[in-house]
N, C-alpha and C. Protein backbone atom coordinates (compact mmCIF):
# COMPACT_ATOMS: atom_id res chain seq x y z
N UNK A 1 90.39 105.44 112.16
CA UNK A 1 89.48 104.48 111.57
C UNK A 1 89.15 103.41 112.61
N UNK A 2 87.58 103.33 112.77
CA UNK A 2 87.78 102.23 113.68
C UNK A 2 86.54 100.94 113.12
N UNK A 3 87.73 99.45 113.41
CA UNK A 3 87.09 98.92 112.87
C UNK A 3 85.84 97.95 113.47
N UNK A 4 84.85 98.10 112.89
CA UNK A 4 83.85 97.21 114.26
C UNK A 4 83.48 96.39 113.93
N UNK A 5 83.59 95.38 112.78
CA UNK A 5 83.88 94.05 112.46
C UNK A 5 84.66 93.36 113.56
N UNK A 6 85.89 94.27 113.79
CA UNK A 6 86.55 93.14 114.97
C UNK A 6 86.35 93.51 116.15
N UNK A 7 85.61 94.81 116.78
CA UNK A 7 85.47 95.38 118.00
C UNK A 7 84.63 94.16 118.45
N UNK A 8 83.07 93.79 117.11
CA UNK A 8 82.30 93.08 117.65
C UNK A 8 82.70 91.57 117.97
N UNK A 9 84.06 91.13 116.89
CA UNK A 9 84.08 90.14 116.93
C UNK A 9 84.95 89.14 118.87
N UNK A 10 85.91 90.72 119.09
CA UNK A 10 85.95 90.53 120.50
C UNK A 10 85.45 91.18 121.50
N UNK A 11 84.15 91.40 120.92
CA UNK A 11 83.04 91.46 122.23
C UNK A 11 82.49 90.33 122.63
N UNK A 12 82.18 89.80 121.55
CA UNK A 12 81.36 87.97 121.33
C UNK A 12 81.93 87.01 121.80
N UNK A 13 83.15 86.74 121.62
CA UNK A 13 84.03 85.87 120.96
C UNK A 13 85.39 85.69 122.22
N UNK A 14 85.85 86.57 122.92
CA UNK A 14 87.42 86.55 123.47
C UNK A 14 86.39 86.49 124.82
N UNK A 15 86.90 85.44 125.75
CA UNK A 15 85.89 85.42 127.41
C UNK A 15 87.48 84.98 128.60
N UNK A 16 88.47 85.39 127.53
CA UNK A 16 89.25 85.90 128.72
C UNK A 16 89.33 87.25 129.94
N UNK A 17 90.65 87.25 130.09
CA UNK A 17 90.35 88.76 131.36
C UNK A 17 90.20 89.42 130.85
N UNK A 18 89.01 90.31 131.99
CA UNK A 18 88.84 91.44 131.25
C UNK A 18 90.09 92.87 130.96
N UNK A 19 91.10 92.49 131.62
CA UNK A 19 91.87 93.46 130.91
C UNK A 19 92.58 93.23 130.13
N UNK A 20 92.51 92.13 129.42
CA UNK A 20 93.36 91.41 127.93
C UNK A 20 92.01 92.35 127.11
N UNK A 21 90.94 91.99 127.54
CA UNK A 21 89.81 92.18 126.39
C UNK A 21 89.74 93.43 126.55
N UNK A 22 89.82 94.41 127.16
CA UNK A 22 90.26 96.02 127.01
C UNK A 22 91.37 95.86 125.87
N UNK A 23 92.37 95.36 125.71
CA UNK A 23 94.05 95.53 125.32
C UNK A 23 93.28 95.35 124.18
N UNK A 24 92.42 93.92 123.61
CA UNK A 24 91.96 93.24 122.49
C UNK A 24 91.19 94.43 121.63
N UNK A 25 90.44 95.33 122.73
CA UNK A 25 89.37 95.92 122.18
C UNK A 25 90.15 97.69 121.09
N UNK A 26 91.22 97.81 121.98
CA UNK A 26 91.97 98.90 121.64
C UNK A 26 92.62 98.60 120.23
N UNK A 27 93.08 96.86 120.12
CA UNK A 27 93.90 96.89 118.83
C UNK A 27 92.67 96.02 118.21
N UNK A 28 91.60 96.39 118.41
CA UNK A 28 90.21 95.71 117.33
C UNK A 28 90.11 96.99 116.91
N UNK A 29 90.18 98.20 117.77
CA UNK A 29 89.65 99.72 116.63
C UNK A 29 90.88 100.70 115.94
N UNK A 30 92.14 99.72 115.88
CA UNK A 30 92.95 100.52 114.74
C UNK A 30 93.37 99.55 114.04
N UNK A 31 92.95 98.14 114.19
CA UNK A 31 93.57 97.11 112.99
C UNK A 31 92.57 96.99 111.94
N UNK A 32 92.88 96.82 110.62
CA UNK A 32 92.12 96.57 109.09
C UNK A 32 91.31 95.36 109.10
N UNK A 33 90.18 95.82 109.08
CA UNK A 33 89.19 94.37 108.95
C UNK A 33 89.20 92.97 107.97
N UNK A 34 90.20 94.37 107.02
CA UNK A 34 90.54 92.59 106.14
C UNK A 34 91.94 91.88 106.31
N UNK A 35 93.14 92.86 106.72
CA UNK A 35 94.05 92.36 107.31
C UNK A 35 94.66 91.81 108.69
N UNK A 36 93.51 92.38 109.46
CA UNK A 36 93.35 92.21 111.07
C UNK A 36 94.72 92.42 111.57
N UNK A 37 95.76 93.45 111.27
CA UNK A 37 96.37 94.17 111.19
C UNK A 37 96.55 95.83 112.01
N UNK A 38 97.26 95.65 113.10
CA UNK A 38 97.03 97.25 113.77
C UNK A 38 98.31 97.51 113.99
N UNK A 39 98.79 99.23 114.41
CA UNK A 39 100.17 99.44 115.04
C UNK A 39 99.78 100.26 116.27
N UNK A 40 98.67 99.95 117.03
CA UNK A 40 98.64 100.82 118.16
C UNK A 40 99.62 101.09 118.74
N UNK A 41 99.69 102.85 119.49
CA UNK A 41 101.24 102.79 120.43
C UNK A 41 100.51 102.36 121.44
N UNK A 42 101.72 101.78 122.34
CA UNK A 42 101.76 101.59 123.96
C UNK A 42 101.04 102.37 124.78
N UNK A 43 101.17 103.42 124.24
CA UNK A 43 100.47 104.56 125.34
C UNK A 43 98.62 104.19 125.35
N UNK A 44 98.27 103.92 123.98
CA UNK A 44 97.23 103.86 123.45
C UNK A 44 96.42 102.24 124.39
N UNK A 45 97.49 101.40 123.95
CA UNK A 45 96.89 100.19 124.79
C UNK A 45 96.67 100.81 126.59
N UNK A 46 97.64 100.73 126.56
CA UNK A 46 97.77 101.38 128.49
C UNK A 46 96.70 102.24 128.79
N UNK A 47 96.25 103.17 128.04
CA UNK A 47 94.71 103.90 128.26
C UNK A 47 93.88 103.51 128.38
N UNK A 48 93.64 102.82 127.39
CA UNK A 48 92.37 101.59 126.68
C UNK A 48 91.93 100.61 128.06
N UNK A 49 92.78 99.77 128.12
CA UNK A 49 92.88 98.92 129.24
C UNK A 49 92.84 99.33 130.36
N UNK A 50 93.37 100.86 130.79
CA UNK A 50 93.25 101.08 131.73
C UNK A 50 94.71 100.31 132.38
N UNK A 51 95.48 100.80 132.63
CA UNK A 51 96.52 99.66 132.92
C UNK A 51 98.09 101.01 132.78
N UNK A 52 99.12 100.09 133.08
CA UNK A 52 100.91 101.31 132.67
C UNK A 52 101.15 100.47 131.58
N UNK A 53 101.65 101.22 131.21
CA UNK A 53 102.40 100.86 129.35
C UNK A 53 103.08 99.87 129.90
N UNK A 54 103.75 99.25 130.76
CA UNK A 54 104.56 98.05 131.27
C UNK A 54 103.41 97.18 131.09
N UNK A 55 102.48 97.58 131.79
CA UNK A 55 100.95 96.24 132.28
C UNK A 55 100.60 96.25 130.30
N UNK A 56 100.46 96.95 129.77
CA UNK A 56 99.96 96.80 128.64
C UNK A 56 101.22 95.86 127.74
N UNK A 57 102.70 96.38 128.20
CA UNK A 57 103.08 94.87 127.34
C UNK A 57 103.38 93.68 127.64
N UNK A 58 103.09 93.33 129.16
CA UNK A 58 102.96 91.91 129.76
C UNK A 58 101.86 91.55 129.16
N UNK A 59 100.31 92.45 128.89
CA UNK A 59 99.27 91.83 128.60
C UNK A 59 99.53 91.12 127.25
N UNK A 60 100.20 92.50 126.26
CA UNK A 60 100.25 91.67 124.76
C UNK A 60 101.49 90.62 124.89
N UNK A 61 102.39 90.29 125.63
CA UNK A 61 103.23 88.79 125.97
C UNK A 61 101.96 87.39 126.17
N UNK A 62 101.25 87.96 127.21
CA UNK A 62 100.36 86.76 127.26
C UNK A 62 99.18 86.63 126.11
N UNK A 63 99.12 87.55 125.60
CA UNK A 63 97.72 87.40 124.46
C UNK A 63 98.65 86.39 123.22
N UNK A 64 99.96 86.85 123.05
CA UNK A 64 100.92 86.25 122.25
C UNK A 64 101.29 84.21 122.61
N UNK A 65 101.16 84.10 123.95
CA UNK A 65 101.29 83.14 124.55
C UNK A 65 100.02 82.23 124.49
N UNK A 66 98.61 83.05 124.74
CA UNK A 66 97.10 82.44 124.25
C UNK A 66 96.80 82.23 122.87
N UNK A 67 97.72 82.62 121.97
CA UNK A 67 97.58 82.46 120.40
C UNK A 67 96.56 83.19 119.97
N UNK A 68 96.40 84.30 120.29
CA UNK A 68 94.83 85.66 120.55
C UNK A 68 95.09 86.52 119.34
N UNK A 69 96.89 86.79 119.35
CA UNK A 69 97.08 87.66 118.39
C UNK A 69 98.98 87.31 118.24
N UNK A 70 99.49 87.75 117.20
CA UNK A 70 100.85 87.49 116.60
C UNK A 70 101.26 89.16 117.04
N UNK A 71 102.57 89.33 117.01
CA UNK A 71 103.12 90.37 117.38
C UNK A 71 104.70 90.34 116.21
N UNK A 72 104.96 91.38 115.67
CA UNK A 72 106.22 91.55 115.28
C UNK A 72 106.67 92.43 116.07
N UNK A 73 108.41 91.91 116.51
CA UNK A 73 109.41 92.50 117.14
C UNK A 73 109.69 93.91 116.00
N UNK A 74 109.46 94.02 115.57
CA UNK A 74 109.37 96.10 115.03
C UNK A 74 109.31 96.91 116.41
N UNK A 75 108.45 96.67 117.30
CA UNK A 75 108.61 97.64 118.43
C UNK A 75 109.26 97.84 119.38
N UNK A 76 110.87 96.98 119.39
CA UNK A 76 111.59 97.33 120.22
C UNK A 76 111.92 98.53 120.30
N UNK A 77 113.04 99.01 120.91
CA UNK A 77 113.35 100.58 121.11
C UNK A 77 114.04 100.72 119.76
N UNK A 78 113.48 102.00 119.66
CA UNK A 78 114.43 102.40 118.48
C UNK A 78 113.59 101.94 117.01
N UNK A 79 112.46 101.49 116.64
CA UNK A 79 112.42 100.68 115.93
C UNK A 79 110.74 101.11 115.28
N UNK A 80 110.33 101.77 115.78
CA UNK A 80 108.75 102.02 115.72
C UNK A 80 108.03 101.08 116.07
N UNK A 81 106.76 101.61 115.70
CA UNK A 81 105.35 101.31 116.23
C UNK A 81 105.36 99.31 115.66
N UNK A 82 104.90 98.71 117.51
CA UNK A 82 104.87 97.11 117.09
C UNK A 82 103.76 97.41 116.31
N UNK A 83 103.52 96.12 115.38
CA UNK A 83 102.73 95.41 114.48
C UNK A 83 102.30 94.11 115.19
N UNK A 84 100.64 94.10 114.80
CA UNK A 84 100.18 93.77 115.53
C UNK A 84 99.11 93.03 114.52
N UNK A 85 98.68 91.59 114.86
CA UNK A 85 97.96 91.30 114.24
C UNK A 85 96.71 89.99 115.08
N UNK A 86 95.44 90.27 114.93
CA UNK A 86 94.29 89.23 115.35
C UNK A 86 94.03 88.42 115.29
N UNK A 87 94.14 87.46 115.94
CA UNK A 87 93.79 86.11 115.02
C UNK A 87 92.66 86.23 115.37
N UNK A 88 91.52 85.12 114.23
CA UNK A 88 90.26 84.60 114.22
C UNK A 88 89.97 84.67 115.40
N UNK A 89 88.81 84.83 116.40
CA UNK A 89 87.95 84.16 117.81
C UNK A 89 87.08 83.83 117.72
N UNK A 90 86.20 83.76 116.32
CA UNK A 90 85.17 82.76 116.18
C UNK A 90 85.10 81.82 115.49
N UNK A 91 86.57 81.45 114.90
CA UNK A 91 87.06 80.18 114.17
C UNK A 91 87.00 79.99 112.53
N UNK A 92 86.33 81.50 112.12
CA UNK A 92 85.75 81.60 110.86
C UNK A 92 87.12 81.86 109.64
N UNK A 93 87.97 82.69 110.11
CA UNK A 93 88.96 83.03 109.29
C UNK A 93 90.50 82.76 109.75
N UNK A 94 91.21 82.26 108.59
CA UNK A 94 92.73 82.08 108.31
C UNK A 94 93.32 83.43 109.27
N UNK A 95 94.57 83.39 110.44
CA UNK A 95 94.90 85.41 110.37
C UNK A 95 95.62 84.92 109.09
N UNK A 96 96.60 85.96 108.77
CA UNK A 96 97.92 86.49 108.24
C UNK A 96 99.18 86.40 108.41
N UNK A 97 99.83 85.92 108.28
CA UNK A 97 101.19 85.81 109.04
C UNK A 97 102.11 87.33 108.92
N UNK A 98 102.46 87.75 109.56
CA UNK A 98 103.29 89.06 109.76
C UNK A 98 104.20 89.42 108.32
N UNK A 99 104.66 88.28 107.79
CA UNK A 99 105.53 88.53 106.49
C UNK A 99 104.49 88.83 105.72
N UNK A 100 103.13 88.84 105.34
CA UNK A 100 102.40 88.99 104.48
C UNK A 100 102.18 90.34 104.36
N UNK A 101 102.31 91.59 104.56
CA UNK A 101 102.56 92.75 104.69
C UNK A 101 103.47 93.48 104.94
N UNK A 102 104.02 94.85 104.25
CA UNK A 102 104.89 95.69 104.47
C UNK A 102 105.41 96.19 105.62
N UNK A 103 106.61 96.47 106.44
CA UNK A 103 107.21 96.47 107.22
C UNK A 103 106.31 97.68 107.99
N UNK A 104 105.94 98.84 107.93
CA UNK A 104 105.29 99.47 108.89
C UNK A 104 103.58 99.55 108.15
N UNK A 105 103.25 101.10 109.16
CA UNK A 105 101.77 101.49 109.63
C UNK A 105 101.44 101.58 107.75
N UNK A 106 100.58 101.85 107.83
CA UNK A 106 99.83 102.07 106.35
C UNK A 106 99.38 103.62 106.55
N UNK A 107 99.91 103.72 105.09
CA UNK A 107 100.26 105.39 104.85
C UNK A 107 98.57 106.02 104.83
């Protein structure tokens, strides 16, 4: 499913690097447009971006650090797919806080 409510919204909207906005663009087309909500794997960002699954989770450390997007620790080892969530970039909407949804991917 991909969602392009938020693909467009960080096409417009995010004028950081461009390889955050690759990372952004990968978890804009598997997160829920109304929950802004994704569990991309690692492998998936690291493609996207163009980048090693290492470079892809320094990127989501600093997107976490720019307040771009929230991250739940679910994806340590052992633990499944991180959860991943968008915040607003055009100032229009509240995100979600991570407790507001069920512990994994949506069935």
């Amino acid at each position: 499913m991909v969602s392009i409510n938020l693909v467009v919204e960080v096409l417009e909207h995010y004028h950081g690097n461009p390889r955050h906005k690759l990372w952004l663009l990968a978890l804009a087309e598997v997160a829920n447009d109304d929950t802004r909500m994704g569990w991309p794997s690692r492998r998936l960002l690291a493609e996207r971006a163009d980048v090693s699954p290492s470079r892809a989770s320094s990127i989501a450390t600093a997107l976490v650090a720019e307040g771009v997007i929230l991250r739940d620790a679910a994806g340590r080892r052992g633990r499944g797919a991180t959860r991943y969530v968008l915040a607003p970039l055009n100032g229009v909407r509240e995100p979600r806080t991570l407790s507001d949804e069920p512990d994994g991917p949506p069935l």
